[in-house]
Protein backbone atom coordinates (compact mmCIF):
# COMPACT_ATOMS: atom_id res chain seq x y z
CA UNK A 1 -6.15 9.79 -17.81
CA UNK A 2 -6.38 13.52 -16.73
CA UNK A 3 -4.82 15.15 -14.37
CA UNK A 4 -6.80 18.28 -13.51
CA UNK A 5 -7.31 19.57 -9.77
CA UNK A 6 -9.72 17.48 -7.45
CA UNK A 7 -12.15 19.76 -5.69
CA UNK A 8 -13.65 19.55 -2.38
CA UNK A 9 -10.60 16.73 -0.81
CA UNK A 10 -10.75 16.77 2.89
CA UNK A 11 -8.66 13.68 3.06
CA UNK A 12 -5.94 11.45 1.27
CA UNK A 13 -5.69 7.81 2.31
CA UNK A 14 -2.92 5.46 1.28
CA UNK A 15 -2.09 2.37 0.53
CA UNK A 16 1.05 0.90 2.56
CA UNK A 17 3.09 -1.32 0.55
CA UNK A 18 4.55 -0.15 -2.81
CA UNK A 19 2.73 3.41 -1.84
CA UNK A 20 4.39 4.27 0.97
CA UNK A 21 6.98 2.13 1.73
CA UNK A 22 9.42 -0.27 -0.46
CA UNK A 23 8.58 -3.74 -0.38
CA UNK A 24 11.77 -4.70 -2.08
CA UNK A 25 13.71 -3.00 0.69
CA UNK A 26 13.43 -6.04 3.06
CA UNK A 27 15.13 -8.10 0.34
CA UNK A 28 17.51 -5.35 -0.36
CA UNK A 29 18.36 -5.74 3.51
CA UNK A 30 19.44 -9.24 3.26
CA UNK A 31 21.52 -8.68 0.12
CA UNK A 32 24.84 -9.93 2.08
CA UNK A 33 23.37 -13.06 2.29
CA UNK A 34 21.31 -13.31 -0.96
CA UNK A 35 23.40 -11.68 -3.45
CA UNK A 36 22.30 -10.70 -6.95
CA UNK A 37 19.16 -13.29 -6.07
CA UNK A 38 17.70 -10.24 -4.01
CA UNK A 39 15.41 -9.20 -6.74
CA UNK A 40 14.28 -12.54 -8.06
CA UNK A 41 13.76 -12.84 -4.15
CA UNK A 42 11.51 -9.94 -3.55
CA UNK A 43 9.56 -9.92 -7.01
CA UNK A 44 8.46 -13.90 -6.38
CA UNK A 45 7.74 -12.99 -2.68
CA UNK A 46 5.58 -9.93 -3.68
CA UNK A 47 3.89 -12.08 -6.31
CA UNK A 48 2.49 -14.53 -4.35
CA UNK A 49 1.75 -12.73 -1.62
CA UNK A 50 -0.94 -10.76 -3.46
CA UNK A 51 -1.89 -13.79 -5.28
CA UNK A 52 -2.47 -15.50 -2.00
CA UNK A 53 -4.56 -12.22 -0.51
CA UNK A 54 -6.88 -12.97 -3.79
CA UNK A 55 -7.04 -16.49 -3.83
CA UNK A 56 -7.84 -16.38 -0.19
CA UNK A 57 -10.75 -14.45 -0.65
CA UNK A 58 -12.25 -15.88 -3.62
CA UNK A 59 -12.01 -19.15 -1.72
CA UNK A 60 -13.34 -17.56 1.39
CA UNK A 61 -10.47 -18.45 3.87
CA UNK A 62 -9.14 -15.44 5.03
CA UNK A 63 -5.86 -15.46 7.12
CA UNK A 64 -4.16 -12.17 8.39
CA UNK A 65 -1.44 -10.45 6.20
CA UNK A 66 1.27 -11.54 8.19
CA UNK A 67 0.49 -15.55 7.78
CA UNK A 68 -0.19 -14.60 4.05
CA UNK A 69 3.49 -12.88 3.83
CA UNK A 70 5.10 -15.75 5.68
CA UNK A 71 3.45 -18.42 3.56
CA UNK A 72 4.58 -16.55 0.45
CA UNK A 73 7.56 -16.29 1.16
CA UNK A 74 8.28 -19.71 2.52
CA UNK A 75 7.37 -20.56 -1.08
CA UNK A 76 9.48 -18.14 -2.70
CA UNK A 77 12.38 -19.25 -1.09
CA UNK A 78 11.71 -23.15 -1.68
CA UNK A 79 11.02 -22.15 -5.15
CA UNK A 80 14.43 -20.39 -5.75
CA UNK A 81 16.36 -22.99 -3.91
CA UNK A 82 17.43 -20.26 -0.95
CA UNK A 83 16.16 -22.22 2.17
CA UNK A 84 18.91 -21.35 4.40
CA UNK A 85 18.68 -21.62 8.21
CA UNK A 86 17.67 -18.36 9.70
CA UNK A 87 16.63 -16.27 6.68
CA UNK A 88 12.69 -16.92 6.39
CA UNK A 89 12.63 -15.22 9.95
CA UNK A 90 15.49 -12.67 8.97
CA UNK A 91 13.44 -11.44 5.94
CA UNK A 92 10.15 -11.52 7.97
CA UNK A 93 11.86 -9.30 10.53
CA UNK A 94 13.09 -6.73 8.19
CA UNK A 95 9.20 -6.78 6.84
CA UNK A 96 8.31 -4.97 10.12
CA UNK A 97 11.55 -2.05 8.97
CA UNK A 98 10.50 -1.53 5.36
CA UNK A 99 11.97 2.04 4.55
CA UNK A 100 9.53 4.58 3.12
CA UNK A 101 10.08 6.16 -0.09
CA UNK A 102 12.08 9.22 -0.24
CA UNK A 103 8.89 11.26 -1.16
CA UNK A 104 6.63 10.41 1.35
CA UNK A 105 7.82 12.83 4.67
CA UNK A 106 7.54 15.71 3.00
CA UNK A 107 4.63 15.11 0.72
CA UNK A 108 2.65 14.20 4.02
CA UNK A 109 4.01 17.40 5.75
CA UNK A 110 2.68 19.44 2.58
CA UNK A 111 -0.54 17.83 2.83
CA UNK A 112 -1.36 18.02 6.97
CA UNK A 113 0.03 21.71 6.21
CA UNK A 114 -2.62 22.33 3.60
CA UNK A 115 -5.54 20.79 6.26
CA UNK A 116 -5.80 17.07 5.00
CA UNK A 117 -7.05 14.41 7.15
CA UNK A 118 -4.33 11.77 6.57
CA UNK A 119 -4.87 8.36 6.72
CA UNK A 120 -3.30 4.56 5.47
CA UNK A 121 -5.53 1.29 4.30
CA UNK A 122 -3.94 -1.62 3.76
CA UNK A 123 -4.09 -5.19 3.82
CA UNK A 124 -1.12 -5.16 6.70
CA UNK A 125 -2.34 -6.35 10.00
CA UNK A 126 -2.87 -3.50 13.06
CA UNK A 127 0.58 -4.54 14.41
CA UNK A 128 2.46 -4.69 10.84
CA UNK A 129 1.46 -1.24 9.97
CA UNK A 130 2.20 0.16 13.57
CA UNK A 131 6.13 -1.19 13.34
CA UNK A 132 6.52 -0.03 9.61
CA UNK A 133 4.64 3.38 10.37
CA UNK A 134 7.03 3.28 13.69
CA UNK A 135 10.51 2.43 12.14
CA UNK A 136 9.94 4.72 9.34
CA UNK A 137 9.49 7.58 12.29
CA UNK A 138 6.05 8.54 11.37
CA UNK A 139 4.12 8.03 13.99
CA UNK A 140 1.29 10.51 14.73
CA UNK A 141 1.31 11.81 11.27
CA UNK A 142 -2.10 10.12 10.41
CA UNK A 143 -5.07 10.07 11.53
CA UNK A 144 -6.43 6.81 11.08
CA UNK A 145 -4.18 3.21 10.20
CA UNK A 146 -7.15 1.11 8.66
CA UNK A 147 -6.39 -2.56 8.70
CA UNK A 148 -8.02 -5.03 6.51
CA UNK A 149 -8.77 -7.47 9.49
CA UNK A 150 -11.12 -4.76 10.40
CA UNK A 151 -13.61 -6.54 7.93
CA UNK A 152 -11.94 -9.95 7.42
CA UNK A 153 -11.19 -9.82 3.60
CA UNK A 154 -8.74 -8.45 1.27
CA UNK A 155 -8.58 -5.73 -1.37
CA UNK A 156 -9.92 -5.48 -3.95
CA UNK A 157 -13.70 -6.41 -1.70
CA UNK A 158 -15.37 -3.08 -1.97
CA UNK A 159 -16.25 -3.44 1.90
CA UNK A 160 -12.08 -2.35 2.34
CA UNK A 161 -12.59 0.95 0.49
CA UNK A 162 -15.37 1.75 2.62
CA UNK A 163 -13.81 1.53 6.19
CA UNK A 164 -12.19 5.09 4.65
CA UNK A 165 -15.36 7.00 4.46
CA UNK A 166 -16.49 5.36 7.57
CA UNK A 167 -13.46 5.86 10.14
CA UNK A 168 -13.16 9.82 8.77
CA UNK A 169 -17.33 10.10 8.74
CA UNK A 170 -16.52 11.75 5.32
CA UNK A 171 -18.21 11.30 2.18
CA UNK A 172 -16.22 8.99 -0.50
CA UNK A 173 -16.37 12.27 -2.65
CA UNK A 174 -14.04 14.01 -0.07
CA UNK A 175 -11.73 11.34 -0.22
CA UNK A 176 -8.86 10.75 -2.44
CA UNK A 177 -7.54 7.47 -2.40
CA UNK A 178 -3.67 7.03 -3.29
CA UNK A 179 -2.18 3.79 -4.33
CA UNK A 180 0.92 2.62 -6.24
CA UNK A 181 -1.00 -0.63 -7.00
CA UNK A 182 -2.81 -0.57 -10.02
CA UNK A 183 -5.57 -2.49 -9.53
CA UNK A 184 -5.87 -1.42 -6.04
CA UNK A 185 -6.23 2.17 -7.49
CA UNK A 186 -8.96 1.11 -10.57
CA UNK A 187 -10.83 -0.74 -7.15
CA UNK A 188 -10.56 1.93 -4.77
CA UNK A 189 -12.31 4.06 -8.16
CA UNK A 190 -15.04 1.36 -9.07
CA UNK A 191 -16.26 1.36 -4.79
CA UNK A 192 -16.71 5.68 -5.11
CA UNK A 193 -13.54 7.13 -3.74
CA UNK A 194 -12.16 9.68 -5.99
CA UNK A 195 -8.53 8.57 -6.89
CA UNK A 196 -5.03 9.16 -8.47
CA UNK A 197 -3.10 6.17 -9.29
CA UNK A 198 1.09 7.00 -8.19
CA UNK A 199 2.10 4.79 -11.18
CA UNK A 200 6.03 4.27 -9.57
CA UNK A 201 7.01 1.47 -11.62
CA UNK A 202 5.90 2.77 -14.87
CA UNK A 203 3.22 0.25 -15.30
CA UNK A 204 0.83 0.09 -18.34
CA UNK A 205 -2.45 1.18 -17.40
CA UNK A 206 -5.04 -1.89 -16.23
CA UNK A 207 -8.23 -3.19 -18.07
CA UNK A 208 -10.21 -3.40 -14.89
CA UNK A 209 -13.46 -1.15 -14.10
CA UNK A 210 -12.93 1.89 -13.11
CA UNK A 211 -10.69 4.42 -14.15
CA UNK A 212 -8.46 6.41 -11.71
CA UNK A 213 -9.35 10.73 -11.62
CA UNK A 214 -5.61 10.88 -12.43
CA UNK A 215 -2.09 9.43 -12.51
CA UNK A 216 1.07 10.35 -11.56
CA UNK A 217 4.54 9.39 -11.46
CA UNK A 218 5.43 9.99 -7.34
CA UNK A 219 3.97 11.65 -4.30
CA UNK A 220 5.69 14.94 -4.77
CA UNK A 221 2.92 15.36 -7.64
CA UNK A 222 0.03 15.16 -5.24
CA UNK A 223 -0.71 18.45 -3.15
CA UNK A 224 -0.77 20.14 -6.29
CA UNK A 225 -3.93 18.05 -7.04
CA UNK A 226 -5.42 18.51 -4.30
CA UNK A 227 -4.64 21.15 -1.44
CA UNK A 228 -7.36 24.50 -1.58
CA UNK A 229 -5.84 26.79 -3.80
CA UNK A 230 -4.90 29.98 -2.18
């Protein structure tokens, strides 16, 4: 996978979870209470969750992220023997205060400085991604928050990856999509959005169609790829 400069990007859209912000943080939050089964926790609960976003919409019954992420975790919990009174709603409550990664803020400065439209699509609901997008103070640093329920089906449906194009009335050429998520970032590249895969969690690279324009190891990386040179 190469890593050479995209040309012509007007915009960078995001994925939310595992892009911007840390999933496992919620977990991480309850640690006083779960212990060393945090991880085990937050790994099983992340599992299913996306499991449950696909099964969902091979099977054509789509519920909201939110009702996915409960239900996930409700069976992560049962699973590991950690029903406890009070924690499913604890861990669903620190959901909504997910703490961005310590790259993000300034990579998204360096990019609105450079003229980037800026913009997140995820599978969260409207109201998800306005409290983590809140609570990790950066509101009014994007220009669009592009919800899923917006169509009524999960990533990886190529009818996600085109509410980008459409909300910045950009062509997918002038986009470069940014996930942490492999798949998601071999999908985004298979429905015509240019794309560079931020592989955080050292992951081997996926046998899905299509291949990402490039890869990199954390957001820091990115303006180099693609702000105008001066």
């Amino acid at each position: 996978m190469s890593n050479e400069r995209l040309e012509g990007i007007e915009a960078c859209v995001f994925d939310a979870y595992g892009t911007l912000f840390d999933f496992n943080s919620a977990a991480h939050a309850a640690s006083d209470e779960l212990g060393s089964d945090w991880q085990r926790l937050s790994e099983l609960w992340r599992q299913k969750q996306l499991q449950y976003t696909w099964l969902r919409g091979l099977a054509g019954r789509h519920a909201d992220f939110w009702q996915v992420t409960a239900e996930a975790l409700a069976y992560a919990l049962n699973t590991l023997g950690l029903d406890r009174p009070g924690l499913h709603a604890r861990l669903l409550d620190l959901y909504l205060h997910l703490r961005c990664y310590a790259d993000v803020p300034a990579t998204l400065q360096q990019l609105r400085a450079c003229g980037m439209k800026l913009a997140i699509l995820s599978n969260g609901t409207p109201s998800m991604l306005a409290a983590v997008v809140r609570n990790s103070s950066l509101d009014g640093v994007f220009d669009a928050v592009l919800s899923v329920e917006e169509v009524g089906v999960f990533k990886p449906h190529p009818a996600v990856y085109r509410l980008a194009p459409q909300r910045l009335q950009l062509e997918p050429a002038a986009i470069c999509f940014l996930s942490a998520n492999a798949w998601d970032a071999h999908c985004a590249k298979a429905s015509g959005l240019r794309v560079i895969w931020c592989n955080r969690f050292a992951q081997a690279a996926e046998r899905i169609p299509e291949t990402p324009d490039g890869e990199i190891g954390d957001l820091t990386e990115l303006p180099a790829l693609v702000c105008p040179q001066p």
